[in-house]
PDB file of N, CA and C in Angstrom:
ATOM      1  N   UNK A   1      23.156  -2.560   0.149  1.00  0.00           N
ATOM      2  CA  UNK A   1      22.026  -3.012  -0.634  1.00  0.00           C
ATOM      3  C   UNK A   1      21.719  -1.953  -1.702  1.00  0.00           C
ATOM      4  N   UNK A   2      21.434  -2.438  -2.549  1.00  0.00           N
ATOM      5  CA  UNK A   2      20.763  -1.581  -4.340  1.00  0.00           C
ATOM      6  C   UNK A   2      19.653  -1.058  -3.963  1.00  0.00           C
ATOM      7  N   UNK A   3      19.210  -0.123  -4.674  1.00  0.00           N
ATOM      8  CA  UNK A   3      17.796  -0.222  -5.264  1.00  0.00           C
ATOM      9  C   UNK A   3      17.623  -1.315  -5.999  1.00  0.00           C
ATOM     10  N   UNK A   4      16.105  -1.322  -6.401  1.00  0.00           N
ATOM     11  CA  UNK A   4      15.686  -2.667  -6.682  1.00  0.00           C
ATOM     12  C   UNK A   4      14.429  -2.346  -7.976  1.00  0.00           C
ATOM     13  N   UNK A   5      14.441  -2.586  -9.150  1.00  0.00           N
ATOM     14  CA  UNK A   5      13.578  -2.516 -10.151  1.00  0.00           C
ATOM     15  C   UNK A   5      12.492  -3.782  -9.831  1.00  0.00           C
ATOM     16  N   UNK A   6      11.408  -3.494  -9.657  1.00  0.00           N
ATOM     17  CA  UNK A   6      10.170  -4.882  -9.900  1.00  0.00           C
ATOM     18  C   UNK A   6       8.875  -4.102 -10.842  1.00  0.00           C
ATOM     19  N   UNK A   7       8.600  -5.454 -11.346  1.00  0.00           N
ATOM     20  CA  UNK A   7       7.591  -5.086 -12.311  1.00  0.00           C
ATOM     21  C   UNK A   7       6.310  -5.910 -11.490  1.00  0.00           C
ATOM     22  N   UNK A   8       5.420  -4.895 -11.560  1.00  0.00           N
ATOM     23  CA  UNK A   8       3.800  -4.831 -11.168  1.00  0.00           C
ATOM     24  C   UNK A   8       3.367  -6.060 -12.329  1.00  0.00           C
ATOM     25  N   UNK A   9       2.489  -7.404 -11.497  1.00  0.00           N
ATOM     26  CA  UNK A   9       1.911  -8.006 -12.184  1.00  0.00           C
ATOM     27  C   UNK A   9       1.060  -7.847 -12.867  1.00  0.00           C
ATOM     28  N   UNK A  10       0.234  -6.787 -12.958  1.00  0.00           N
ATOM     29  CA  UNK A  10      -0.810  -6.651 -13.591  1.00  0.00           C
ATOM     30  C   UNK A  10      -0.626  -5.338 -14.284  1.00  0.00           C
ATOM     31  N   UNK A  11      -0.082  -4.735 -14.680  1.00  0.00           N
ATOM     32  CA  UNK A  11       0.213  -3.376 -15.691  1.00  0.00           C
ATOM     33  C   UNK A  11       1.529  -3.698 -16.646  1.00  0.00           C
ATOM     34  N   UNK A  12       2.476  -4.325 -15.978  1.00  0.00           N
ATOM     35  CA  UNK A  12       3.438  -4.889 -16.625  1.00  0.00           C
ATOM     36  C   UNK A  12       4.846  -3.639 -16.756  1.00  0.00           C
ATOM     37  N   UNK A  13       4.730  -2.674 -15.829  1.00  0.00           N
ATOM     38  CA  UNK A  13       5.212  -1.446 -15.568  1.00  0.00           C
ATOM     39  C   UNK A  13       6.525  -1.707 -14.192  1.00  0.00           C
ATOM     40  N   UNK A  14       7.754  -1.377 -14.376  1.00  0.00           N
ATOM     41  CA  UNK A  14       8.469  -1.545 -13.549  1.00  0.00           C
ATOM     42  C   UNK A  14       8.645  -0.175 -12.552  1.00  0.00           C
ATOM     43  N   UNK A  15       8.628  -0.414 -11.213  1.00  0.00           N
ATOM     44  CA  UNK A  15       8.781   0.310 -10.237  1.00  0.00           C
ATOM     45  C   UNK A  15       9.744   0.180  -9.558  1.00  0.00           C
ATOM     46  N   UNK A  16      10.530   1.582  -9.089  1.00  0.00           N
ATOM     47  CA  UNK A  16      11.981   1.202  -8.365  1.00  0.00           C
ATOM     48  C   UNK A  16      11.835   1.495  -6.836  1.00  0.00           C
ATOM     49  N   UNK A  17      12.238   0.484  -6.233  1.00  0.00           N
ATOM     50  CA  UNK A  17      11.874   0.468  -4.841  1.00  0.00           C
ATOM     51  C   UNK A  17      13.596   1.039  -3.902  1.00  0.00           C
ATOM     52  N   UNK A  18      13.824   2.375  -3.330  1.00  0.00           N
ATOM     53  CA  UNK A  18      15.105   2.511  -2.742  1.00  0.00           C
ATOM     54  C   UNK A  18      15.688   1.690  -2.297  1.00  0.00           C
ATOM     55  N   UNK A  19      17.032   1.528  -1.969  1.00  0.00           N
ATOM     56  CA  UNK A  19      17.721   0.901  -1.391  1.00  0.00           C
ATOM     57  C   UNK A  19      17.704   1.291   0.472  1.00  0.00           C
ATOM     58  N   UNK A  20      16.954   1.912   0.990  1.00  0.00           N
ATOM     59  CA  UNK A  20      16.567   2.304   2.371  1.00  0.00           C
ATOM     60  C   UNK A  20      15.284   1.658   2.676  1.00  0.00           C
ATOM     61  N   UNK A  21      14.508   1.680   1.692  1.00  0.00           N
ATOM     62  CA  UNK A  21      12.843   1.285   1.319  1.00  0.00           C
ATOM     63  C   UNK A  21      13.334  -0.398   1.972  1.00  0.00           C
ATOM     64  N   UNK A  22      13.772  -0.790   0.892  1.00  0.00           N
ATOM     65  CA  UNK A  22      14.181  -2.604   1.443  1.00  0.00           C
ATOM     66  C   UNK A  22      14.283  -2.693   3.023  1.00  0.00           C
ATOM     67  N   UNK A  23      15.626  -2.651   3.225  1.00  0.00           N
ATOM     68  CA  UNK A  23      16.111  -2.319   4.428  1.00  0.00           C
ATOM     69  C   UNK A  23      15.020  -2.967   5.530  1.00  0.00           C
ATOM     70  N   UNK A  24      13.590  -1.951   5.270  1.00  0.00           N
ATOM     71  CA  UNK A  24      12.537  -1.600   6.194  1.00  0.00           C
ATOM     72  C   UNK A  24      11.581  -2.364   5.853  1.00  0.00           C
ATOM     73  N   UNK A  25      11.741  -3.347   4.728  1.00  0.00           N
ATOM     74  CA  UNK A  25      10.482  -3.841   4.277  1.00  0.00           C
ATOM     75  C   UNK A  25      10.319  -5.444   4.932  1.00  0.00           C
ATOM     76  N   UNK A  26       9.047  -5.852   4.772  1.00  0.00           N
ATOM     77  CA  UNK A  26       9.004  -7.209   5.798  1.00  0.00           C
ATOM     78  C   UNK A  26       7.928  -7.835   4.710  1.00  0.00           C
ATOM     79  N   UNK A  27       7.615  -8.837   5.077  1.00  0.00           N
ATOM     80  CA  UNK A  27       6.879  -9.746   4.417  1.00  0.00           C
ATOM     81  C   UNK A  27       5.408  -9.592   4.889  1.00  0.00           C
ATOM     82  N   UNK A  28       4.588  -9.344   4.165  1.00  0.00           N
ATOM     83  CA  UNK A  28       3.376  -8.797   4.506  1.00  0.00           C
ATOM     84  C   UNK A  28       2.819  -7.818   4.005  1.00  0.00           C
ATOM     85  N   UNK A  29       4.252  -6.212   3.838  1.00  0.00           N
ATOM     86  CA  UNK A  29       3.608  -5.086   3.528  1.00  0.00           C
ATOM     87  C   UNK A  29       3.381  -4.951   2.422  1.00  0.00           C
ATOM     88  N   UNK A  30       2.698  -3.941   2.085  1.00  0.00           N
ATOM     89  CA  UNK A  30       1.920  -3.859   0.764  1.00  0.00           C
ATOM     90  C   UNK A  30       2.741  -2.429   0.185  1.00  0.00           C
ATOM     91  N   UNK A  31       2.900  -2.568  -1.315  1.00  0.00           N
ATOM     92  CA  UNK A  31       3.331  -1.825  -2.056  1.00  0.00           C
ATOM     93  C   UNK A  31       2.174  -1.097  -3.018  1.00  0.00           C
ATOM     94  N   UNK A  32       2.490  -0.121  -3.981  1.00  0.00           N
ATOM     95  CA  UNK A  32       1.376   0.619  -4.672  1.00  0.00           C
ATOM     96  C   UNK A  32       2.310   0.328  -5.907  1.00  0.00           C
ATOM     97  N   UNK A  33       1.762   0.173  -6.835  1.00  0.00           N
ATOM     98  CA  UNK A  33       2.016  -0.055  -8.135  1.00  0.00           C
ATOM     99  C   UNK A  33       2.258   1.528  -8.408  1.00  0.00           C
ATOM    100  N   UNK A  34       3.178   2.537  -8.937  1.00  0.00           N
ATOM    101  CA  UNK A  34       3.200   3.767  -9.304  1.00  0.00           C
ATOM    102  C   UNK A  34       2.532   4.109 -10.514  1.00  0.00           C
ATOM    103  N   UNK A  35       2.517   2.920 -11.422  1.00  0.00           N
ATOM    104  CA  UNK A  35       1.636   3.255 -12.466  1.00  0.00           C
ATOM    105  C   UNK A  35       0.307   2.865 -12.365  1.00  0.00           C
ATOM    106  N   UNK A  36      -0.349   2.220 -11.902  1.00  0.00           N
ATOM    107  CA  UNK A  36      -1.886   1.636 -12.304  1.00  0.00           C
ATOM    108  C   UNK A  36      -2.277   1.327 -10.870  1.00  0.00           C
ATOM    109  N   UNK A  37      -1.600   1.641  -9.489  1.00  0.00           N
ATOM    110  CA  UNK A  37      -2.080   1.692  -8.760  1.00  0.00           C
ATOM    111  C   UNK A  37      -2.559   0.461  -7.969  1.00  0.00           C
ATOM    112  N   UNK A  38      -1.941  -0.429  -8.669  1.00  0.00           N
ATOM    113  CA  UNK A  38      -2.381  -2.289  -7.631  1.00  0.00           C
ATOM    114  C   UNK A  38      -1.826  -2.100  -6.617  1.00  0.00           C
ATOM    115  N   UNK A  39      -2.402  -2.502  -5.689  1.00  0.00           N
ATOM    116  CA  UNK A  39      -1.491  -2.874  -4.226  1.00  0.00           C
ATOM    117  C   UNK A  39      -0.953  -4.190  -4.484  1.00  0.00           C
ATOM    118  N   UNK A  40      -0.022  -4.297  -4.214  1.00  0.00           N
ATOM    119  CA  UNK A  40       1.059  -5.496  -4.014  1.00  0.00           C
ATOM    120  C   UNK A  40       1.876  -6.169  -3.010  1.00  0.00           C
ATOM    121  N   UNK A  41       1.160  -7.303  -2.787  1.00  0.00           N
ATOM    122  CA  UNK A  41       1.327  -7.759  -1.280  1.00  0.00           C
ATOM    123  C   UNK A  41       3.143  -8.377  -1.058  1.00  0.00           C
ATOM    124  N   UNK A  42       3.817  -8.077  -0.045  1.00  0.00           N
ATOM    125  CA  UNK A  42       5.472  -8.773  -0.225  1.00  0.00           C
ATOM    126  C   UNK A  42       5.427 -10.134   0.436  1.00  0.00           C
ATOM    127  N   UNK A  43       5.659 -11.438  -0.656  1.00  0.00           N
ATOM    128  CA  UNK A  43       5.570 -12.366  -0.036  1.00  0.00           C
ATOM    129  C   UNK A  43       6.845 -13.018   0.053  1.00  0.00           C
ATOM    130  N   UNK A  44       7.664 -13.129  -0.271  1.00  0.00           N
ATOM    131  CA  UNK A  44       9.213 -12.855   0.005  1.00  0.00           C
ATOM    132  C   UNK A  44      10.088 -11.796  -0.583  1.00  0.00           C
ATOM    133  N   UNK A  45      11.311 -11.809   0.479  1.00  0.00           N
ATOM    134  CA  UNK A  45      11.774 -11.099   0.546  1.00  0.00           C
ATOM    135  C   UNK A  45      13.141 -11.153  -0.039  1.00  0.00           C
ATOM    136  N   UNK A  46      13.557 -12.831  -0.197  1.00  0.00           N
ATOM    137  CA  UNK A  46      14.962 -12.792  -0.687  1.00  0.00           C
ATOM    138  C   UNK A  46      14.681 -14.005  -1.709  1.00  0.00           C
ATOM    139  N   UNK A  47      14.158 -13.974  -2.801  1.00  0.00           N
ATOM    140  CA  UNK A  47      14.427 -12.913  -3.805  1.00  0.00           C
ATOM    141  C   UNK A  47      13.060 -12.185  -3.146  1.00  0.00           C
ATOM    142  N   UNK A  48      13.105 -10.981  -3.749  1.00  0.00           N
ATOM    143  CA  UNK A  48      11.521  -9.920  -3.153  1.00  0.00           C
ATOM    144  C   UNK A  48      10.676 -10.799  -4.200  1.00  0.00           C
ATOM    145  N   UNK A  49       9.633 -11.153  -4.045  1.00  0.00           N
ATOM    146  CA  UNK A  49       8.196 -11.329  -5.128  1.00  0.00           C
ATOM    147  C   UNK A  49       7.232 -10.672  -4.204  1.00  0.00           C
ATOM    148  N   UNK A  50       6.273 -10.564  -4.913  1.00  0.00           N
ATOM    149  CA  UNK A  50       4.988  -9.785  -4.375  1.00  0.00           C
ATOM    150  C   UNK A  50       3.848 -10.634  -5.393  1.00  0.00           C
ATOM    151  N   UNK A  51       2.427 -10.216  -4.557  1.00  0.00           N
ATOM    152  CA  UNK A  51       1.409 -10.740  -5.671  1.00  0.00           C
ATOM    153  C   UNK A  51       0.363  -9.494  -5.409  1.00  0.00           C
ATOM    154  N   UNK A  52      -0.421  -9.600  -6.004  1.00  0.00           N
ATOM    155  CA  UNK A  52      -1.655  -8.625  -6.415  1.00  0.00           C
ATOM    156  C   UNK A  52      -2.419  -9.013  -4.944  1.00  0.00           C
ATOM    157  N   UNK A  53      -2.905  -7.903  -4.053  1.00  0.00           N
ATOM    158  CA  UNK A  53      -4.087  -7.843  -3.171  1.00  0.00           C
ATOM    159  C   UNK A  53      -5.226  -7.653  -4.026  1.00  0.00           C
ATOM    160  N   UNK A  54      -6.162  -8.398  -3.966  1.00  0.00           N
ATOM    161  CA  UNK A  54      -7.596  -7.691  -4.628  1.00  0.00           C
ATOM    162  C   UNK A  54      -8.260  -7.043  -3.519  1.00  0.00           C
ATOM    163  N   UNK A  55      -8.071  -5.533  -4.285  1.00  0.00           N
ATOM    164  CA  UNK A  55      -8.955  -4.107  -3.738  1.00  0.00           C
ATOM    165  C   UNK A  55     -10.334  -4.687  -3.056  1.00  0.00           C
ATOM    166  N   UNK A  56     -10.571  -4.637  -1.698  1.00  0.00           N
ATOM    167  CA  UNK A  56     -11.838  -4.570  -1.168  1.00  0.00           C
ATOM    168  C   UNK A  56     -11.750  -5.505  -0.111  1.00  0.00           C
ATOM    169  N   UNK A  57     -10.732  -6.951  -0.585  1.00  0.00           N
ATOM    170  CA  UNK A  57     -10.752  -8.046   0.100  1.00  0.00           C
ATOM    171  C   UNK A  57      -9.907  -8.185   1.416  1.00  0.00           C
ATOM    172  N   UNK A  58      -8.351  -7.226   1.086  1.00  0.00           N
ATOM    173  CA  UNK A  58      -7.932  -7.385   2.199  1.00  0.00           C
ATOM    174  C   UNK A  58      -7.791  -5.882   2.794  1.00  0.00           C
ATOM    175  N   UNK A  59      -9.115  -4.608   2.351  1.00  0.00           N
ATOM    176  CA  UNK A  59      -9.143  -3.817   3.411  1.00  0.00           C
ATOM    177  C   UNK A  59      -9.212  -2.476   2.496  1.00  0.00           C
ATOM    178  N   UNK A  60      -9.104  -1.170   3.236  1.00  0.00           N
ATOM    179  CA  UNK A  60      -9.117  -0.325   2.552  1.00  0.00           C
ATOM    180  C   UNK A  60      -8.086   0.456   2.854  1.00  0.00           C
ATOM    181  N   UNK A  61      -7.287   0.898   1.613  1.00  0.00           N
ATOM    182  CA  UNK A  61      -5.752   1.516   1.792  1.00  0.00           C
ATOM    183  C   UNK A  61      -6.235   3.026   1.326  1.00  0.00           C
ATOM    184  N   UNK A  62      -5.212   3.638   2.421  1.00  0.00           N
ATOM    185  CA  UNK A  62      -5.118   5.299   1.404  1.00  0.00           C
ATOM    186  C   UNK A  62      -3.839   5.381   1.341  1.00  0.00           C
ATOM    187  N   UNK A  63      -3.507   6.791   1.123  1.00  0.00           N
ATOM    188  CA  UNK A  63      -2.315   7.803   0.670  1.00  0.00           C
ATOM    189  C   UNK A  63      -2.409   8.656   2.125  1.00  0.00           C
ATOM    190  N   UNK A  64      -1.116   8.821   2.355  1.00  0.00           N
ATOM    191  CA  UNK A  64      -1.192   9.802   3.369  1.00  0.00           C
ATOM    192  C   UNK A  64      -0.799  11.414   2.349  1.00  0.00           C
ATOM    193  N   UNK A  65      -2.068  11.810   2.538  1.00  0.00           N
ATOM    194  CA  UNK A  65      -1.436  13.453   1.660  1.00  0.00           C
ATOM    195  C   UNK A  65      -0.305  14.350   1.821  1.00  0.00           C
ATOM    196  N   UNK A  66       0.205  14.005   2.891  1.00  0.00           N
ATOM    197  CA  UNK A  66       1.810  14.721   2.890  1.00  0.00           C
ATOM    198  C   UNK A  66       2.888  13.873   2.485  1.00  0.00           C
ATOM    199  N   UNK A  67       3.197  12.845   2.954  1.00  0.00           N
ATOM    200  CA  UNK A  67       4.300  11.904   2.490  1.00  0.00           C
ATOM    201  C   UNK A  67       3.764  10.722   1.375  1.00  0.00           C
ATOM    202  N   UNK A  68       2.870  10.719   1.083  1.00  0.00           N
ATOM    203  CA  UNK A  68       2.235   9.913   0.317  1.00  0.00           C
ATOM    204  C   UNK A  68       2.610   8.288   0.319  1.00  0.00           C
ATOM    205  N   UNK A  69       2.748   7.811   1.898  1.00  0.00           N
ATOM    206  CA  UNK A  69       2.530   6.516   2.284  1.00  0.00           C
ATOM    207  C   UNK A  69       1.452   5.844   2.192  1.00  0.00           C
ATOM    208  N   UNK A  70       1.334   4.343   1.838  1.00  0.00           N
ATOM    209  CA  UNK A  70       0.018   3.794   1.623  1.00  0.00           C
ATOM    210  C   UNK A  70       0.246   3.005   2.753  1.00  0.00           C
ATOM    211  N   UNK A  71      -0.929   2.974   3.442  1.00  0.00           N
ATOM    212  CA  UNK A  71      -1.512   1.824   4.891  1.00  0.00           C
ATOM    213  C   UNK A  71      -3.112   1.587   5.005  1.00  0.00           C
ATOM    214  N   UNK A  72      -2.969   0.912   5.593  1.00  0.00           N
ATOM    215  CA  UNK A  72      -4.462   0.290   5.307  1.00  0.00           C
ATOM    216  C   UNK A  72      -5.088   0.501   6.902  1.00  0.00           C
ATOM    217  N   UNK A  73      -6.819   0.577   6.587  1.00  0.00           N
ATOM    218  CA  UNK A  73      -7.252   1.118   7.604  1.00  0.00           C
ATOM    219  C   UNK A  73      -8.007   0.407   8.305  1.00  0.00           C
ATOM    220  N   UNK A  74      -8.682   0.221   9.351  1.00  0.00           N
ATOM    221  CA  UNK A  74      -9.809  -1.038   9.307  1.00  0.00           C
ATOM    222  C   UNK A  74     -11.114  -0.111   9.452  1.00  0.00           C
ATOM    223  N   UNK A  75     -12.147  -1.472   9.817  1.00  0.00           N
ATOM    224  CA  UNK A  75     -13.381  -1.068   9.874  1.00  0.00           C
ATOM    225  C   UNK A  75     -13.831   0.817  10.377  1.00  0.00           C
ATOM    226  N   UNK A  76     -12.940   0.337  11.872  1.00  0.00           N
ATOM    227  CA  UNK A  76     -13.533   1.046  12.914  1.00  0.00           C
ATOM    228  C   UNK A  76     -13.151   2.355  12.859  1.00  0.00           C
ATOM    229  N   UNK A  77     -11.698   2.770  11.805  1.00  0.00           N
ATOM    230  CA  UNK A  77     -11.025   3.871  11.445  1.00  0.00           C
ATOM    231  C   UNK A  77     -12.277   4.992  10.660  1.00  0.00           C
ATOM    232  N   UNK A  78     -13.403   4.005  10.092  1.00  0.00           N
ATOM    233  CA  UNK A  78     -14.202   5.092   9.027  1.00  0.00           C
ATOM    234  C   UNK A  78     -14.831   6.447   9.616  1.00  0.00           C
ATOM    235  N   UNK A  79     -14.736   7.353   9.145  1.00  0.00           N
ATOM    236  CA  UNK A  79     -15.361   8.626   9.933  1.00  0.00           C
ATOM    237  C   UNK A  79     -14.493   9.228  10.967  1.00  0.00           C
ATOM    238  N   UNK A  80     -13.176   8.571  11.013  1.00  0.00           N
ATOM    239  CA  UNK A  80     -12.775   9.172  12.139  1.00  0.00           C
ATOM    240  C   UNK A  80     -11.204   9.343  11.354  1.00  0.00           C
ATOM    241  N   UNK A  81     -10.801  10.802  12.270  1.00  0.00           N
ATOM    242  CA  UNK A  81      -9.257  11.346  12.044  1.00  0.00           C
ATOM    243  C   UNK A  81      -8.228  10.166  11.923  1.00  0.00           C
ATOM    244  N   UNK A  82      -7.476   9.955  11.206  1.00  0.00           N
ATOM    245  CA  UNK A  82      -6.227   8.663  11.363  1.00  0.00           C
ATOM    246  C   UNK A  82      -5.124   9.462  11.166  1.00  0.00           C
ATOM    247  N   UNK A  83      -3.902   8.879  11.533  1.00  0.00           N
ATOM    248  CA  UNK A  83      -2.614   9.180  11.914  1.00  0.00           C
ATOM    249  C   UNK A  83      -1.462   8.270  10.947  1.00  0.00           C
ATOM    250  N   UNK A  84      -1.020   9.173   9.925  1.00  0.00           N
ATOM    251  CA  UNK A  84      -0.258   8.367   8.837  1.00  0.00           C
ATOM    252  C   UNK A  84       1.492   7.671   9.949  1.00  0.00           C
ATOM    253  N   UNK A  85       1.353   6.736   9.702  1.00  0.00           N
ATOM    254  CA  UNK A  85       2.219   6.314  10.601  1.00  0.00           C
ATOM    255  C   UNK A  85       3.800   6.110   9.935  1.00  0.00           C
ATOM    256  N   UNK A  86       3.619   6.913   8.487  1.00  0.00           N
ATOM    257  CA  UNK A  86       5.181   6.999   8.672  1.00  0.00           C
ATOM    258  C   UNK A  86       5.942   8.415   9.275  1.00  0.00           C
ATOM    259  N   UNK A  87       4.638   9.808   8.348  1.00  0.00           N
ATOM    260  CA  UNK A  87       5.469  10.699   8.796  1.00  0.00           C
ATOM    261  C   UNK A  87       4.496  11.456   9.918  1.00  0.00           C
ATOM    262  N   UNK A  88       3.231  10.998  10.673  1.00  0.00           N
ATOM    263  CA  UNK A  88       2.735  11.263  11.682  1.00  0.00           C
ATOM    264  C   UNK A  88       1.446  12.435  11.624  1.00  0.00           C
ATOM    265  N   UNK A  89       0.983  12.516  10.061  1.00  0.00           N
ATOM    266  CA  UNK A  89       0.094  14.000   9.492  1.00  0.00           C
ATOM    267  C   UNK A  89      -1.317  12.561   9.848  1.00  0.00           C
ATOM    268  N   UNK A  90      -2.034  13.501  10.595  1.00  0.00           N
ATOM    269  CA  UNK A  90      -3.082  13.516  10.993  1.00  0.00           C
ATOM    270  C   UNK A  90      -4.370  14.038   9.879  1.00  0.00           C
ATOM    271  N   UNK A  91      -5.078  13.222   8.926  1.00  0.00           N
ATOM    272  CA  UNK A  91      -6.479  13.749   8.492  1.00  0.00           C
ATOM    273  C   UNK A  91      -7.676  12.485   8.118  1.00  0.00           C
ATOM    274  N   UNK A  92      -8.563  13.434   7.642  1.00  0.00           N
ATOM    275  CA  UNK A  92      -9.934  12.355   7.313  1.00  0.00           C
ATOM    276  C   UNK A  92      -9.716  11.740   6.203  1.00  0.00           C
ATOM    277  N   UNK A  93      -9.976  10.606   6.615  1.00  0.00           N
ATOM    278  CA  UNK A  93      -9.578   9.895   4.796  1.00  0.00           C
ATOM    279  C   UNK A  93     -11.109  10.362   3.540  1.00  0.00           C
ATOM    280  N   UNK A  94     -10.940   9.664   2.802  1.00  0.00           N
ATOM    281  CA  UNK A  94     -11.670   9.711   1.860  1.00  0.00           C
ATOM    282  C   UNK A  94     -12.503   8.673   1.044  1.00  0.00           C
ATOM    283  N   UNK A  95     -13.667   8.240   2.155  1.00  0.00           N
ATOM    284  CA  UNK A  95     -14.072   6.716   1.689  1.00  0.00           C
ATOM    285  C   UNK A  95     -15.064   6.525   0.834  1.00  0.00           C
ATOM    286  N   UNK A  96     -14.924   7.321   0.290  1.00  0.00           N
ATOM    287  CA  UNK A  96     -15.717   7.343  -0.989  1.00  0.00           C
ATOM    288  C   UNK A  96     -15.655   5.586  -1.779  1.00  0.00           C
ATOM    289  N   UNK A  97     -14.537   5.925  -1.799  1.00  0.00           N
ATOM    290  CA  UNK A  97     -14.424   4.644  -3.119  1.00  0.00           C
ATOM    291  C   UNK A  97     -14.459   3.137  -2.254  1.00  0.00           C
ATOM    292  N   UNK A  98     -15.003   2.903  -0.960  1.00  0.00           N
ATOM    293  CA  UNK A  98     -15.553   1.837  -0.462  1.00  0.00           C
ATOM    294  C   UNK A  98     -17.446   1.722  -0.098  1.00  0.00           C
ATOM    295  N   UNK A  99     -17.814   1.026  -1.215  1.00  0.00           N
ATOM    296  CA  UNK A  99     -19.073   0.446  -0.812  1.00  0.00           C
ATOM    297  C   UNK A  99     -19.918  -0.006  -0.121  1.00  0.00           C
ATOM    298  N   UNK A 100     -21.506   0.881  -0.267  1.00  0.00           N
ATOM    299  CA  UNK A 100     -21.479   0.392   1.224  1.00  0.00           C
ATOM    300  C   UNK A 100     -21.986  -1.012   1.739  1.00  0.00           C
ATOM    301  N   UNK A 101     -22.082  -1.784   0.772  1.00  0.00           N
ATOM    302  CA  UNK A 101     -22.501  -3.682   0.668  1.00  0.00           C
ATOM    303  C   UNK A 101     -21.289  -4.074   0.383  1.00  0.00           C
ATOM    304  N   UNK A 102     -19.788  -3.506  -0.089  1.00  0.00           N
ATOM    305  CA  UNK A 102     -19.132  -3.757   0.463  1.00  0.00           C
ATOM    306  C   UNK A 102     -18.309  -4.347   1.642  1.00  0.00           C
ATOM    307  N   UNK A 103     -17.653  -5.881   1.554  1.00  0.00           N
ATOM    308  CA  UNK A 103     -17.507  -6.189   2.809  1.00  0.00           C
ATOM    309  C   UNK A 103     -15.824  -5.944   3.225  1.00  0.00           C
ATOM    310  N   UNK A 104     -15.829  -6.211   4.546  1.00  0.00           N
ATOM    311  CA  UNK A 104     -14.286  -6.364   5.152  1.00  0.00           C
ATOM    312  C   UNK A 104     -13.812  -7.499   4.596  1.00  0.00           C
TER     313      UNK A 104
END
């Protein structure tokens, strides 16, 4: 399998996804736009398409600060230590940028 060029719907910016990255990828997970930062949901896989998550609706994603994986957290994660589950670095997120009338 290739790497794989896709362009982010909403910046119009192409991102190259590894050829190992695929491999591992499933229908569901969410991608980060490298330029403008959309999350991008994978709704198939052969051909790959993706569509835009709107920020807030389906949850709140971070960065893991060492490997810089994006996963999403739920409610009950806020205030408390989380565990980046690709490469296993343990810290406090940063929930600033979720509101607090903000819903799930």
């Amino acid at each position: 399998m290739e790497d794989l060029e896709i362009v982010c719907p909403v910046c119009g910016e192409a991102s190259l996804v590894l050829a190992e990255d695929l491999e591992d990828l499933e229908v569901g997970d969410v991608l980060e736009c490298e330029a403008c930062g959309a999350f991008l949901e994978v709704v198939s896989l052969d051909p790959l398409e993706v569509e835009v998550t709107e920020e807030g609706l389906e949850g709140f994603f971070v960065d893991c600060p060492r490997c810089g994986y994006t996963f999403e957290l739920s409610e009950e994660d806020q205030g408390r230590e989380v565990e980046c589950p690709e490469c296993g670095f343990r810290f406090l997120p940063d929930w600033s940028g979720l509101e607090e009338d903000e819903e799930w």
